[in-house]
PDB file of N, CA and C in Angstrom:
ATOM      1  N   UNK A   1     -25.861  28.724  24.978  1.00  0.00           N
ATOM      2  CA  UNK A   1     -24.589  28.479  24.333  1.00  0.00           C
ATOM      3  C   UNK A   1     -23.520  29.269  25.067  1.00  0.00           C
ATOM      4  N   UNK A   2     -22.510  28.597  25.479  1.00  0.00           N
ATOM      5  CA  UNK A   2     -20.797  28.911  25.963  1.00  0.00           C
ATOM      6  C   UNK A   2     -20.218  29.366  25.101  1.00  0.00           C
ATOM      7  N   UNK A   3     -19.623  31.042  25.260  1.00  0.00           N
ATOM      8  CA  UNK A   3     -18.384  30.975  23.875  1.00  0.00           C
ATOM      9  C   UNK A   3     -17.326  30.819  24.806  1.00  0.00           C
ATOM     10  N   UNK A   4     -16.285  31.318  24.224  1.00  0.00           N
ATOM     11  CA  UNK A   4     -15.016  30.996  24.241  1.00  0.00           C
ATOM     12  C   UNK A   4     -14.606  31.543  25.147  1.00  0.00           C
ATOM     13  N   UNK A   5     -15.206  32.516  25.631  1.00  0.00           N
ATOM     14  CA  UNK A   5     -14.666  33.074  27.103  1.00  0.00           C
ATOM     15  C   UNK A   5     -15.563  32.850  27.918  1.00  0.00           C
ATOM     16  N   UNK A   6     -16.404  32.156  28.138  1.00  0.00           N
ATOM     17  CA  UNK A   6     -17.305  31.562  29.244  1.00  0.00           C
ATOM     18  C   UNK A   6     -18.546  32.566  29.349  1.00  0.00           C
ATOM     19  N   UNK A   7     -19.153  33.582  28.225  1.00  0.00           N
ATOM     20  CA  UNK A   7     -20.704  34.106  28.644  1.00  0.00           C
ATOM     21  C   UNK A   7     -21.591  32.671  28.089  1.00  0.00           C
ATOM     22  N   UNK A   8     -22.121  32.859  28.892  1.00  0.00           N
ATOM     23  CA  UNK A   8     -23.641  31.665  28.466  1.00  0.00           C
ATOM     24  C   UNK A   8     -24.831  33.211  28.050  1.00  0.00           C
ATOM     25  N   UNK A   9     -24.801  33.187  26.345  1.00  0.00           N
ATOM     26  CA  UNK A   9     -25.397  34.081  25.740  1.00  0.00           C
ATOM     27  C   UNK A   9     -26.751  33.832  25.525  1.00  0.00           C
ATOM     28  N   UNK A  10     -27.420  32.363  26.141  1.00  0.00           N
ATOM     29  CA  UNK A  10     -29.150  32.705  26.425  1.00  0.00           C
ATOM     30  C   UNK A  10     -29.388  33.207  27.695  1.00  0.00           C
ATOM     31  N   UNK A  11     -28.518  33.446  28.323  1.00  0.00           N
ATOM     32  CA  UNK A  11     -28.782  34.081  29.483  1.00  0.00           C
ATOM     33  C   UNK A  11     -28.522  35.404  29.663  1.00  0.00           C
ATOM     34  N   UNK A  12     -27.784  36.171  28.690  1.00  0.00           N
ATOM     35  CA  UNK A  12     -27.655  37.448  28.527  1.00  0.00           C
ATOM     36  C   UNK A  12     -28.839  37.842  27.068  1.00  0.00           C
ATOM     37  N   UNK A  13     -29.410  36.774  26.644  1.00  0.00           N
ATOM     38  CA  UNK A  13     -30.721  37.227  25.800  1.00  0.00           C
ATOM     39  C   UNK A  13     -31.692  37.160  26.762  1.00  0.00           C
ATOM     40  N   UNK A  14     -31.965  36.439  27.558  1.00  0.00           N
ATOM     41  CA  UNK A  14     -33.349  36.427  28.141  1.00  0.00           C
ATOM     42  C   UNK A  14     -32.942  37.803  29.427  1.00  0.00           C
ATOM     43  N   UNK A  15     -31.770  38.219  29.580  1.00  0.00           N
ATOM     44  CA  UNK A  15     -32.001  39.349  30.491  1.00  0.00           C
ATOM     45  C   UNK A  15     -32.222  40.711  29.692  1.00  0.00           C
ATOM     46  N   UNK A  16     -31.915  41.030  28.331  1.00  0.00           N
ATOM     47  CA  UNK A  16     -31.928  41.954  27.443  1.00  0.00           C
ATOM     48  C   UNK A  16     -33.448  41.656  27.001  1.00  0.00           C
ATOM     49  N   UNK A  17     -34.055  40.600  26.606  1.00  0.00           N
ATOM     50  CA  UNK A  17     -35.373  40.720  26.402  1.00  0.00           C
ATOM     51  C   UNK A  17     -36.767  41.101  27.348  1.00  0.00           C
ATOM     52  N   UNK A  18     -36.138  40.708  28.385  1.00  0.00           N
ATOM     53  CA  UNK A  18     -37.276  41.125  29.424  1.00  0.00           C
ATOM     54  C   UNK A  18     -37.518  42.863  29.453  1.00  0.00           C
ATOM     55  N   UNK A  19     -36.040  43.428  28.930  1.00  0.00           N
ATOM     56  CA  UNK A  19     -36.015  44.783  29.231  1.00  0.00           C
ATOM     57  C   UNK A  19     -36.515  45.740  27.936  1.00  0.00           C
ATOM     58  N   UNK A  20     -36.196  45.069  27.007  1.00  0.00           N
ATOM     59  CA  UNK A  20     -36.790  45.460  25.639  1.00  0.00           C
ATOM     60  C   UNK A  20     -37.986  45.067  25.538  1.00  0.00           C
ATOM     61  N   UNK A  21     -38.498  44.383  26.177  1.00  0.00           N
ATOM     62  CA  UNK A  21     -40.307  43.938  25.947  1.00  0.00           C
ATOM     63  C   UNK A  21     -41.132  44.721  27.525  1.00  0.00           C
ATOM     64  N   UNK A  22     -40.364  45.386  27.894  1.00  0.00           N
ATOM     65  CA  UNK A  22     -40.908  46.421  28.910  1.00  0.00           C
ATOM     66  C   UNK A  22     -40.764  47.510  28.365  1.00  0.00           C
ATOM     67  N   UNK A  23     -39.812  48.158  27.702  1.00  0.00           N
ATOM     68  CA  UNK A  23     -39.446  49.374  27.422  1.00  0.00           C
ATOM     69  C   UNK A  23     -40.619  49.655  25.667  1.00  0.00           C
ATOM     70  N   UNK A  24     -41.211  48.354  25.070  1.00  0.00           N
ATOM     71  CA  UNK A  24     -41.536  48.555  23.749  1.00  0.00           C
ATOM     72  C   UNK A  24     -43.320  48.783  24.475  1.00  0.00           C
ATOM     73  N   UNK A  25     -43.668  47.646  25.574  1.00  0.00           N
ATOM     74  CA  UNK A  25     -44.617  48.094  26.250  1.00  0.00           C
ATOM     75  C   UNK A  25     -44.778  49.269  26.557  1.00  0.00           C
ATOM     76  N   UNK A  26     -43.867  50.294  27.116  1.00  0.00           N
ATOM     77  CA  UNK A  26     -43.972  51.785  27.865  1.00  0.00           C
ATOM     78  C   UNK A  26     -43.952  52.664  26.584  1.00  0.00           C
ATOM     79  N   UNK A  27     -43.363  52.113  25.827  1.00  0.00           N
ATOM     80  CA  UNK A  27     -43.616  53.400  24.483  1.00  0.00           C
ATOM     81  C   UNK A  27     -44.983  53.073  23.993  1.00  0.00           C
ATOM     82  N   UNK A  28     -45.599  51.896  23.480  1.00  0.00           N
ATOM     83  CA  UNK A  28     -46.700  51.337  23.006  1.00  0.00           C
ATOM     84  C   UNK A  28     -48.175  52.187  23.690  1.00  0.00           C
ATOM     85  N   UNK A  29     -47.676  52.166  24.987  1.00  0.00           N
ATOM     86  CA  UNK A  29     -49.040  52.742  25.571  1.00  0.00           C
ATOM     87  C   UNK A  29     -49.094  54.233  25.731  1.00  0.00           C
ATOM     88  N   UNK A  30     -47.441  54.751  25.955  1.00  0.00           N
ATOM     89  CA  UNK A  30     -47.330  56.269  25.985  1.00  0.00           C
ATOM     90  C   UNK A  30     -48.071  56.746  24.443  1.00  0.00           C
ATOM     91  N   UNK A  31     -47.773  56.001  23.666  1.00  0.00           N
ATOM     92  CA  UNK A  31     -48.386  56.403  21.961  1.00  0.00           C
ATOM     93  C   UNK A  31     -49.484  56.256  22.211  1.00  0.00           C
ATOM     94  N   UNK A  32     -50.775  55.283  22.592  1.00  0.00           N
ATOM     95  CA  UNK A  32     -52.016  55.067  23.049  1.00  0.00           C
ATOM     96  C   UNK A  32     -51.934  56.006  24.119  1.00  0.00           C
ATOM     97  N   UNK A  33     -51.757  56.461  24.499  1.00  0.00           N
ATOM     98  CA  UNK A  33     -52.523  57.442  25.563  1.00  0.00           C
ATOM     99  C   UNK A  33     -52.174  58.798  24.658  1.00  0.00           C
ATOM    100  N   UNK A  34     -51.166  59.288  24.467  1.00  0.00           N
ATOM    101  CA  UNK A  34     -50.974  60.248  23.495  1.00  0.00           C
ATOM    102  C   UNK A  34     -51.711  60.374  22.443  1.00  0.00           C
ATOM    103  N   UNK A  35     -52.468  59.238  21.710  1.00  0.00           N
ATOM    104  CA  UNK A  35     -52.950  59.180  20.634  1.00  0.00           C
ATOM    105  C   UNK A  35     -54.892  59.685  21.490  1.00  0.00           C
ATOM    106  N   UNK A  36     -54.995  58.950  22.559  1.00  0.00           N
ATOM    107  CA  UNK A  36     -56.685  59.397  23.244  1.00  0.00           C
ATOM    108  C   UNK A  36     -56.431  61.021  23.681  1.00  0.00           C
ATOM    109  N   UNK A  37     -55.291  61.148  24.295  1.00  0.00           N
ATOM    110  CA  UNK A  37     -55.110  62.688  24.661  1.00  0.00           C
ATOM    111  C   UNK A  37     -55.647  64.019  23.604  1.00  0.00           C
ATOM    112  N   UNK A  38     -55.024  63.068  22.047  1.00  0.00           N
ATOM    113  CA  UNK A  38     -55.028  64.521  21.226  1.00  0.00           C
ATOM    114  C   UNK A  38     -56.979  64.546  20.395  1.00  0.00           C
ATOM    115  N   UNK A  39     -57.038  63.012  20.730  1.00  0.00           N
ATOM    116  CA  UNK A  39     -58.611  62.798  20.215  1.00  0.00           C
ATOM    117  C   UNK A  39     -59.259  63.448  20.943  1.00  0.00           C
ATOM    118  N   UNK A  40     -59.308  63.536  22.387  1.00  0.00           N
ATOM    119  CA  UNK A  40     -59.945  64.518  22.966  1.00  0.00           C
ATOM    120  C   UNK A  40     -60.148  65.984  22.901  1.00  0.00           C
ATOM    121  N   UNK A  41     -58.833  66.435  22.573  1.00  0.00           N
ATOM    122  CA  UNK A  41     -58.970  67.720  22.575  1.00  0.00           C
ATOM    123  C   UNK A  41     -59.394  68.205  20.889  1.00  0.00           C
ATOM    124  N   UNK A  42     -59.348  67.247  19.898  1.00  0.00           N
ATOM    125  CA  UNK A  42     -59.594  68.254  18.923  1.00  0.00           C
ATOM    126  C   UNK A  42     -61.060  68.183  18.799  1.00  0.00           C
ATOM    127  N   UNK A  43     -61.950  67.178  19.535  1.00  0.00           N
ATOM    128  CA  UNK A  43     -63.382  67.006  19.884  1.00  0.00           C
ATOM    129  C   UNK A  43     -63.668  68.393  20.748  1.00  0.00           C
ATOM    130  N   UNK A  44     -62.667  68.787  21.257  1.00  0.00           N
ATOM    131  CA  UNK A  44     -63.092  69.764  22.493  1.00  0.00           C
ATOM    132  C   UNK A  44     -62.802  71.230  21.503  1.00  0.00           C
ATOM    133  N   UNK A  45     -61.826  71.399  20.170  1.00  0.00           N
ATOM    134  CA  UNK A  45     -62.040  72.112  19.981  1.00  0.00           C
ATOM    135  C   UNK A  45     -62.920  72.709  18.574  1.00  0.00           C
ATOM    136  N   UNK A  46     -63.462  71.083  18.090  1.00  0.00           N
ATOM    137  CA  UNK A  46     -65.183  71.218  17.478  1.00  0.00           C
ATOM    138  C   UNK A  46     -66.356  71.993  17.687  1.00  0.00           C
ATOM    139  N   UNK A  47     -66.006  71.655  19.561  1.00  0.00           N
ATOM    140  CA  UNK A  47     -67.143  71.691  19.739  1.00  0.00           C
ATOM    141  C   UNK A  47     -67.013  73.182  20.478  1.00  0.00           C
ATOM    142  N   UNK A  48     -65.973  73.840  20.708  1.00  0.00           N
ATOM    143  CA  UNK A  48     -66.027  75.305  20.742  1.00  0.00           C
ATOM    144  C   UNK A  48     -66.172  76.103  19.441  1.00  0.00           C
ATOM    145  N   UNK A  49     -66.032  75.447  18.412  1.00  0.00           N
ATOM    146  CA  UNK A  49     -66.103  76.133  16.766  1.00  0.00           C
ATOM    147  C   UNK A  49     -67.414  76.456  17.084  1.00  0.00           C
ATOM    148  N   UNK A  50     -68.463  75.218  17.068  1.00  0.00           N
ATOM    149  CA  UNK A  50     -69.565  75.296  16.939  1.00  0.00           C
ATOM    150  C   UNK A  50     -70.298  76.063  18.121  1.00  0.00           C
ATOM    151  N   UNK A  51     -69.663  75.746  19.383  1.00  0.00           N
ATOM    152  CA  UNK A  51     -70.821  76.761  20.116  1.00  0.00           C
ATOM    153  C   UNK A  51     -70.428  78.166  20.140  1.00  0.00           C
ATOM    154  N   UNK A  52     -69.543  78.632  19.313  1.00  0.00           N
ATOM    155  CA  UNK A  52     -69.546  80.328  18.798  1.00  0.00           C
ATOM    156  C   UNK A  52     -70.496  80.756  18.078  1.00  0.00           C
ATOM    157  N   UNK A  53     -71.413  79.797  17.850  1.00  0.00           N
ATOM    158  CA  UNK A  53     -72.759  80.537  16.997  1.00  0.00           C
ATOM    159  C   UNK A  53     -71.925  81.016  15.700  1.00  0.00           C
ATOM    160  N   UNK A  54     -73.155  81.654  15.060  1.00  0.00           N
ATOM    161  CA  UNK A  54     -72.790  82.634  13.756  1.00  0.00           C
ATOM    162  C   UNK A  54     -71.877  83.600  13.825  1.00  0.00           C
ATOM    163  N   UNK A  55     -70.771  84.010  13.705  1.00  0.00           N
ATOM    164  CA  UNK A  55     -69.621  84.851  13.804  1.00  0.00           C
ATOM    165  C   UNK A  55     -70.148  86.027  12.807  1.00  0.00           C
ATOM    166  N   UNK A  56     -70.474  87.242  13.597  1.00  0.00           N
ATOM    167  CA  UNK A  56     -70.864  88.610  12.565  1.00  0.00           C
ATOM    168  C   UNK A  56     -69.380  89.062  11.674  1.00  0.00           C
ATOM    169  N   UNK A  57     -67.889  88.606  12.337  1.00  0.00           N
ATOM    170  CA  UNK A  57     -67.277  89.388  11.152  1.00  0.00           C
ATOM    171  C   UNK A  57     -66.598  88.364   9.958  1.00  0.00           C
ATOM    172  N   UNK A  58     -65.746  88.624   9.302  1.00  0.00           N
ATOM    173  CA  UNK A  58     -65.569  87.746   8.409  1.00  0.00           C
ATOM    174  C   UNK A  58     -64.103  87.317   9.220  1.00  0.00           C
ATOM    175  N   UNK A  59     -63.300  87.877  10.500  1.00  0.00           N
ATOM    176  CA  UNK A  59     -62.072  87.354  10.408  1.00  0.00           C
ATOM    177  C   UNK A  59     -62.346  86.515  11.718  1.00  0.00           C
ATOM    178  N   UNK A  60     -63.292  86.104  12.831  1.00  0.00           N
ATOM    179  CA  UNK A  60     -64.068  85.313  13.073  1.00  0.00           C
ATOM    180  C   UNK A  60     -64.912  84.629  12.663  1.00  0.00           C
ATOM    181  N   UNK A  61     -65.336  84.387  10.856  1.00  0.00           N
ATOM    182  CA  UNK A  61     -65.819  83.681  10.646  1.00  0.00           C
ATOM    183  C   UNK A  61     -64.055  82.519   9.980  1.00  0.00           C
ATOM    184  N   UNK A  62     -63.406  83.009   9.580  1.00  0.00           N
ATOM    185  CA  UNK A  62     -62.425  82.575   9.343  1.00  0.00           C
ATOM    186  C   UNK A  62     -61.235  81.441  11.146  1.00  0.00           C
ATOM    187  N   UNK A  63     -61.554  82.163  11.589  1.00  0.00           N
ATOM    188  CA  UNK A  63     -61.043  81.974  13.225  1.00  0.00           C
ATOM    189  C   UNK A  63     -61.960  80.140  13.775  1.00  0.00           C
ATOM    190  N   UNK A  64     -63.463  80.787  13.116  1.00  0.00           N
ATOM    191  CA  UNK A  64     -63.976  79.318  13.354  1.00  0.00           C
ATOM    192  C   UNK A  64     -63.668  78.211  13.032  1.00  0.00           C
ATOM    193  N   UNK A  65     -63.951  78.388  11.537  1.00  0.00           N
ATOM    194  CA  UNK A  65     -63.482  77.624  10.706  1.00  0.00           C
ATOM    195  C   UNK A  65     -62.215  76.516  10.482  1.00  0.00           C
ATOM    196  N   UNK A  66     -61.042  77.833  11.005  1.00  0.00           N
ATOM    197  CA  UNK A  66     -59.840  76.975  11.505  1.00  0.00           C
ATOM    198  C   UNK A  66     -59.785  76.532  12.860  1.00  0.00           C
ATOM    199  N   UNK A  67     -60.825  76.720  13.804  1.00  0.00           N
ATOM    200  CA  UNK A  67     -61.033  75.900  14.971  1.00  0.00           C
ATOM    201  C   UNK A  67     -61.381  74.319  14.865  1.00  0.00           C
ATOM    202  N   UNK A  68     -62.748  74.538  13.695  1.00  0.00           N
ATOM    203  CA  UNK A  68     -63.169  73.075  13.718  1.00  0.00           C
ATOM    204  C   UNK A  68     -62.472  72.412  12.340  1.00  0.00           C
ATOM    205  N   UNK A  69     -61.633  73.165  11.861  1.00  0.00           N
ATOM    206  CA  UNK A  69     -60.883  72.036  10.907  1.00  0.00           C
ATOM    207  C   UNK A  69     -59.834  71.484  11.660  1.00  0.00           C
ATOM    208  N   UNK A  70     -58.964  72.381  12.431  1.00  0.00           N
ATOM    209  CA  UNK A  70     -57.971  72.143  13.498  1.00  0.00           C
ATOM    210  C   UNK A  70     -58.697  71.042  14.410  1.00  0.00           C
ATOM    211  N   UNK A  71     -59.542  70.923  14.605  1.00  0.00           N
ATOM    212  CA  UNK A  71     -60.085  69.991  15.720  1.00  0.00           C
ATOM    213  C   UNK A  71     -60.387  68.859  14.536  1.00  0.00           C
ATOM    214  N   UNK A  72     -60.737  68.939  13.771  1.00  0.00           N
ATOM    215  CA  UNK A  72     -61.001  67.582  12.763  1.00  0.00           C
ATOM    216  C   UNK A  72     -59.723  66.586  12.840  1.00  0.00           C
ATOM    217  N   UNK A  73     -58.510  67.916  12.349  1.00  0.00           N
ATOM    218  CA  UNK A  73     -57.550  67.109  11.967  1.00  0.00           C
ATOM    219  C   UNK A  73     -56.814  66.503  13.095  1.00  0.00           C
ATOM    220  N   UNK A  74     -56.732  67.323  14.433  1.00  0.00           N
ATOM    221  CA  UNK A  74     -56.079  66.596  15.994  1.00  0.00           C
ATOM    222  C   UNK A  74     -56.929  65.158  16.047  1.00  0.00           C
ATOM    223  N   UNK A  75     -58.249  65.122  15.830  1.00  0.00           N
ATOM    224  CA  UNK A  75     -58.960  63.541  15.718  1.00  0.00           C
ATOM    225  C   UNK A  75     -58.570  62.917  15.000  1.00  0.00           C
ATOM    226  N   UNK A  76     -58.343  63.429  13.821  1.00  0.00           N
ATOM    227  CA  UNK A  76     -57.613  61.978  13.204  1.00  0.00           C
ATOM    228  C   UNK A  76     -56.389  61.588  13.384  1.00  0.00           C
ATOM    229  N   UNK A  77     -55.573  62.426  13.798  1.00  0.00           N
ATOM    230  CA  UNK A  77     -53.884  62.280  13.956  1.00  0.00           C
ATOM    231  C   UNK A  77     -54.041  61.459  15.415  1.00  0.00           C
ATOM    232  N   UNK A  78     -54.823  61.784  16.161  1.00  0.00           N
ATOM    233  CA  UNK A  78     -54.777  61.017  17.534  1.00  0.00           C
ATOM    234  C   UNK A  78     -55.295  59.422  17.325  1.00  0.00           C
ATOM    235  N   UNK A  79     -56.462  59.568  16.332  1.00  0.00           N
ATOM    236  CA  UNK A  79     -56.763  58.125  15.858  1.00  0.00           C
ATOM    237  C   UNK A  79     -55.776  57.248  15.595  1.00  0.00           C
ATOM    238  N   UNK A  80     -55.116  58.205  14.456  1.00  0.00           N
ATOM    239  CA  UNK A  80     -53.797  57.102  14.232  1.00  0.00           C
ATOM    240  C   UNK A  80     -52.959  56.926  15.144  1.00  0.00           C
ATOM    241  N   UNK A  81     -52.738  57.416  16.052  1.00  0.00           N
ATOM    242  CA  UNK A  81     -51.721  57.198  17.110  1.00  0.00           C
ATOM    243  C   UNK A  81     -52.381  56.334  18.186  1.00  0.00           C
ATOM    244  N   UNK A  82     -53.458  56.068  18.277  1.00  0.00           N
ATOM    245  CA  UNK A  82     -53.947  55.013  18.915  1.00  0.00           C
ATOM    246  C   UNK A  82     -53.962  54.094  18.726  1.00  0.00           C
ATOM    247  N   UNK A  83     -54.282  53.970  17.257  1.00  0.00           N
ATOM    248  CA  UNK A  83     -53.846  52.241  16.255  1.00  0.00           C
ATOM    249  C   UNK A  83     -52.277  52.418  16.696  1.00  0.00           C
ATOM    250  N   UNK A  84     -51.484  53.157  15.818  1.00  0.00           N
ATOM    251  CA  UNK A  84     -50.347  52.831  16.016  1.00  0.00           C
ATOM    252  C   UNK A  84     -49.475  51.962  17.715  1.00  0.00           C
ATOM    253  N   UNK A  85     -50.440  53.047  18.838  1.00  0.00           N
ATOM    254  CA  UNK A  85     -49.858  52.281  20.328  1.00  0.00           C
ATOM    255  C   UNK A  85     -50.193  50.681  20.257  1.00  0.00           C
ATOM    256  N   UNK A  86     -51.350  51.011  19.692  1.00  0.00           N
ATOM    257  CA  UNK A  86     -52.032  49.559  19.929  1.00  0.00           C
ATOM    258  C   UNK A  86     -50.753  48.333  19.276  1.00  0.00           C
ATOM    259  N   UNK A  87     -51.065  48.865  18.053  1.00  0.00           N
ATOM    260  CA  UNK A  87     -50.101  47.593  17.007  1.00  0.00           C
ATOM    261  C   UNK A  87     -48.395  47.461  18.250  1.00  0.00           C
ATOM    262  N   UNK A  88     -48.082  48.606  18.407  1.00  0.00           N
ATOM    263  CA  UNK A  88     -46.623  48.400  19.399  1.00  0.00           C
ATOM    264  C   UNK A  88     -47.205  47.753  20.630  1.00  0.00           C
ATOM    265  N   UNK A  89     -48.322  47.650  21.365  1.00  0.00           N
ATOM    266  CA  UNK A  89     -48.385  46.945  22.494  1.00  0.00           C
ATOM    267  C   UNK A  89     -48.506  45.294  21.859  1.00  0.00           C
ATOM    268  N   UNK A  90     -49.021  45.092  20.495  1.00  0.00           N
ATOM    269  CA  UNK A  90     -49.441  43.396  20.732  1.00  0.00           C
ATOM    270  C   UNK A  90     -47.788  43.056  20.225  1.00  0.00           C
ATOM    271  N   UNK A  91     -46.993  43.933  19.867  1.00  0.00           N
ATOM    272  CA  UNK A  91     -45.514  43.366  19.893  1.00  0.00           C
ATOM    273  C   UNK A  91     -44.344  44.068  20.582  1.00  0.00           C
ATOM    274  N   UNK A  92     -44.356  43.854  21.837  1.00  0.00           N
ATOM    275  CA  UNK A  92     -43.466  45.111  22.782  1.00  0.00           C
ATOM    276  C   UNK A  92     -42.194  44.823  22.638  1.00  0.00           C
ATOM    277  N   UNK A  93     -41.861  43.573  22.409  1.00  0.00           N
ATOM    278  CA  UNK A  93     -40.322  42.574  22.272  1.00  0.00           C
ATOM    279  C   UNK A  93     -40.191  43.416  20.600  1.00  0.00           C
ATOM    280  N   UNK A  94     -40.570  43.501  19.678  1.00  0.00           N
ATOM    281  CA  UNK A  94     -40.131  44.076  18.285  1.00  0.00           C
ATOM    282  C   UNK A  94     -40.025  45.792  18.567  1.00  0.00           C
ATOM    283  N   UNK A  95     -40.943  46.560  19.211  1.00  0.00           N
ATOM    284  CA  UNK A  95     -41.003  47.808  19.279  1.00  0.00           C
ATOM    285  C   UNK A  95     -40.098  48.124  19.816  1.00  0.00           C
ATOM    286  N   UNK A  96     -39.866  47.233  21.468  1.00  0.00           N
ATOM    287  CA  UNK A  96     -38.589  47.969  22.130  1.00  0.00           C
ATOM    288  C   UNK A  96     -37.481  47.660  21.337  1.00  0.00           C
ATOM    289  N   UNK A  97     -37.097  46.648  20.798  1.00  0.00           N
ATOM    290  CA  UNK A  97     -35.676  46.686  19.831  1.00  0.00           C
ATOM    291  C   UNK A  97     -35.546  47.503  18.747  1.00  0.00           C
ATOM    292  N   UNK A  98     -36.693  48.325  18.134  1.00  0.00           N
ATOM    293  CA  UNK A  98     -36.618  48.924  17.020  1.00  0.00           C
ATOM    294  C   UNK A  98     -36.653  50.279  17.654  1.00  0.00           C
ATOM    295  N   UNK A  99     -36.347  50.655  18.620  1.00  0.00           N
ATOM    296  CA  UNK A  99     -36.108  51.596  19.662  1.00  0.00           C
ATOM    297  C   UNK A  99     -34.565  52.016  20.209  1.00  0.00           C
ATOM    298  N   UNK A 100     -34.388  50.855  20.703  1.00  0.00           N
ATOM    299  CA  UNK A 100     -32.935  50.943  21.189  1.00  0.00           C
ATOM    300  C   UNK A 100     -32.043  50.822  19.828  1.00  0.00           C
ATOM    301  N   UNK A 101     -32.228  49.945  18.725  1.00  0.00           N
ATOM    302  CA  UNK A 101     -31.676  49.960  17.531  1.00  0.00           C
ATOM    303  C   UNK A 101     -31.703  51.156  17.257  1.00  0.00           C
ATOM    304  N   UNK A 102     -32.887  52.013  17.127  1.00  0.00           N
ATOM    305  CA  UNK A 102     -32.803  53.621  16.201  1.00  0.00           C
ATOM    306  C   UNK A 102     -32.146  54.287  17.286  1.00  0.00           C
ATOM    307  N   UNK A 103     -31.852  54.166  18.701  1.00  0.00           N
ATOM    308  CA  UNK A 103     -31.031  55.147  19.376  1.00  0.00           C
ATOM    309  C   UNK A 103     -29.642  55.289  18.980  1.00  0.00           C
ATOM    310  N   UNK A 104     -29.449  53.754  19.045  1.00  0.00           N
ATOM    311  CA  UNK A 104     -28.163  52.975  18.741  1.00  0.00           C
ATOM    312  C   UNK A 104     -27.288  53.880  17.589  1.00  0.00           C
ATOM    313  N   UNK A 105     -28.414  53.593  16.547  1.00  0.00           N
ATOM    314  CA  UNK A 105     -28.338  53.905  15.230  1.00  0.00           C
ATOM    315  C   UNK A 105     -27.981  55.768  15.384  1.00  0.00           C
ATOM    316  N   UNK A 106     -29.012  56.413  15.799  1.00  0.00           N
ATOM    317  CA  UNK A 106     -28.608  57.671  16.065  1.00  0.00           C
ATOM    318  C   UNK A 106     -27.479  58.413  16.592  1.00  0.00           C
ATOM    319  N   UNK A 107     -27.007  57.216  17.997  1.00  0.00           N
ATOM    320  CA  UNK A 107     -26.378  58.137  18.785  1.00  0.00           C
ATOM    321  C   UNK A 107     -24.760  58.067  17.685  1.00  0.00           C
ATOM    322  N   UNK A 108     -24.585  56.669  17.104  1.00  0.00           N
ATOM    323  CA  UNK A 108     -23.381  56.718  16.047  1.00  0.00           C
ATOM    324  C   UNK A 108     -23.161  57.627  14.976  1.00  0.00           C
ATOM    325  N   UNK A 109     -24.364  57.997  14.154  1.00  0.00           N
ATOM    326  CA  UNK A 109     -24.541  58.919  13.309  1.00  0.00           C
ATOM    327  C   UNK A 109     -24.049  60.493  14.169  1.00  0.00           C
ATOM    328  N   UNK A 110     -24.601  60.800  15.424  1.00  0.00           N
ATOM    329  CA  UNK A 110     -24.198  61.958  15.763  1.00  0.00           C
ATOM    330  C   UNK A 110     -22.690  61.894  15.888  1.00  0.00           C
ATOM    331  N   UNK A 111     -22.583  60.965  16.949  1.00  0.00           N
ATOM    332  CA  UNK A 111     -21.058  61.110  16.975  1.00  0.00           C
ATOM    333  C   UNK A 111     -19.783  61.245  15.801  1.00  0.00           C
ATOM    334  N   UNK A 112     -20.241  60.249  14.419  1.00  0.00           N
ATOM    335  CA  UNK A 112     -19.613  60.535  13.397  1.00  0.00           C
ATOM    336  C   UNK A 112     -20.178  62.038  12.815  1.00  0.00           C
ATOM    337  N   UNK A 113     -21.019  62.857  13.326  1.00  0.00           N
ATOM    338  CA  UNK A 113     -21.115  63.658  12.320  1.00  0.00           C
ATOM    339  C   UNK A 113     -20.635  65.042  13.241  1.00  0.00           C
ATOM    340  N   UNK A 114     -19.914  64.794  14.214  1.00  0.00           N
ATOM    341  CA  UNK A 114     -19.365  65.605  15.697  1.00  0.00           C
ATOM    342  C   UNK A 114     -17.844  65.084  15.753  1.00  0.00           C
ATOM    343  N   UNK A 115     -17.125  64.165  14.935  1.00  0.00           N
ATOM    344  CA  UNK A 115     -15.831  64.114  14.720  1.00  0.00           C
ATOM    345  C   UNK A 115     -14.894  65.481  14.130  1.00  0.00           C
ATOM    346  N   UNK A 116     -14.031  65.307  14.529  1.00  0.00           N
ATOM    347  CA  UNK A 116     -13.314  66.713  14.137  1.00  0.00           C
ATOM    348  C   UNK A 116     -11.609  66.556  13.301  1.00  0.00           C
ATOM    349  N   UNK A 117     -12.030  66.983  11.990  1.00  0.00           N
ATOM    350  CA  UNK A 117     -10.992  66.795  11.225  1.00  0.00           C
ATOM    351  C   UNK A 117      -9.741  67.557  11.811  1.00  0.00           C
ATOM    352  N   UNK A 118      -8.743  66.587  12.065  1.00  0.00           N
ATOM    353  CA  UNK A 118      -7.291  67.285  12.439  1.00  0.00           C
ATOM    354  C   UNK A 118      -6.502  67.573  10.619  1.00  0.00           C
ATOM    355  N   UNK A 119      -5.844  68.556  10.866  1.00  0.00           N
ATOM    356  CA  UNK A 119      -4.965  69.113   9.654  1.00  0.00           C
ATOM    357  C   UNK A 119      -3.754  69.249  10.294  1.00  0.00           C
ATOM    358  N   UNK A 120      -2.561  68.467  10.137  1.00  0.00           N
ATOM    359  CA  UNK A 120      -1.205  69.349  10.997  1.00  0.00           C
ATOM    360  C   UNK A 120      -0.414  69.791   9.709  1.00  0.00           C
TER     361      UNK A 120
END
């Protein structure tokens, strides 16, 4: 479609979409890899809870404890962030717009909230 001043606006959608369905792709997988990154390590720090053996005092037995709960909970938070990349990669065209929208959205909010009342 032609408006009134001559943009042909499917042609300025299909150049804005190619870039928003790349940019929703690059977040989608940065979240999937971010999400395997943190699964790894709270596996890694399970499994140092456990090979501390029996801890003789009580503020190393406490030290463990919050090793392998800390490592429980990095597995599941990374889990979810792996679903989550996933679900943004099978829609990269919705993710990247709900991206540039919340920047959008942000960068206006700052600026109105960085206005400066004049008094004369």
């Amino acid at each position: 479609m032609i408006s009134a001043f001559g943009v042909d606006h499917g042609e300025v959608s299909k150049a804005f979409g190619s870039n928003i369905t790349r940019l929703g792709s690059k977040l989608g997988s940065a979240t999937s890899r971010a999400g395997t990154n943190l699964v790894g390590r709270g596996v890694a720090n399970k499994g140092a809870a456990r090979a501390m053996g029996k801890p003789m005092t009580g503020a190393m037995r406490g030290f463990q404890r919050g090793l392998g709960v800390g490592g429980s909970a990095q597995g599941a938070v990374g889990g979810r962030l792996q679903r989550a990349g996933a679900g943004m990669m099978k829609r990269p065209g919705l993710t990247g717009s709900l991206a540039v929208g919340g920047a959008g959205a942000g960068g206006g909010a700052a600026l109105l909230g960085n206005r400066q009342r004049r008094t004369f």
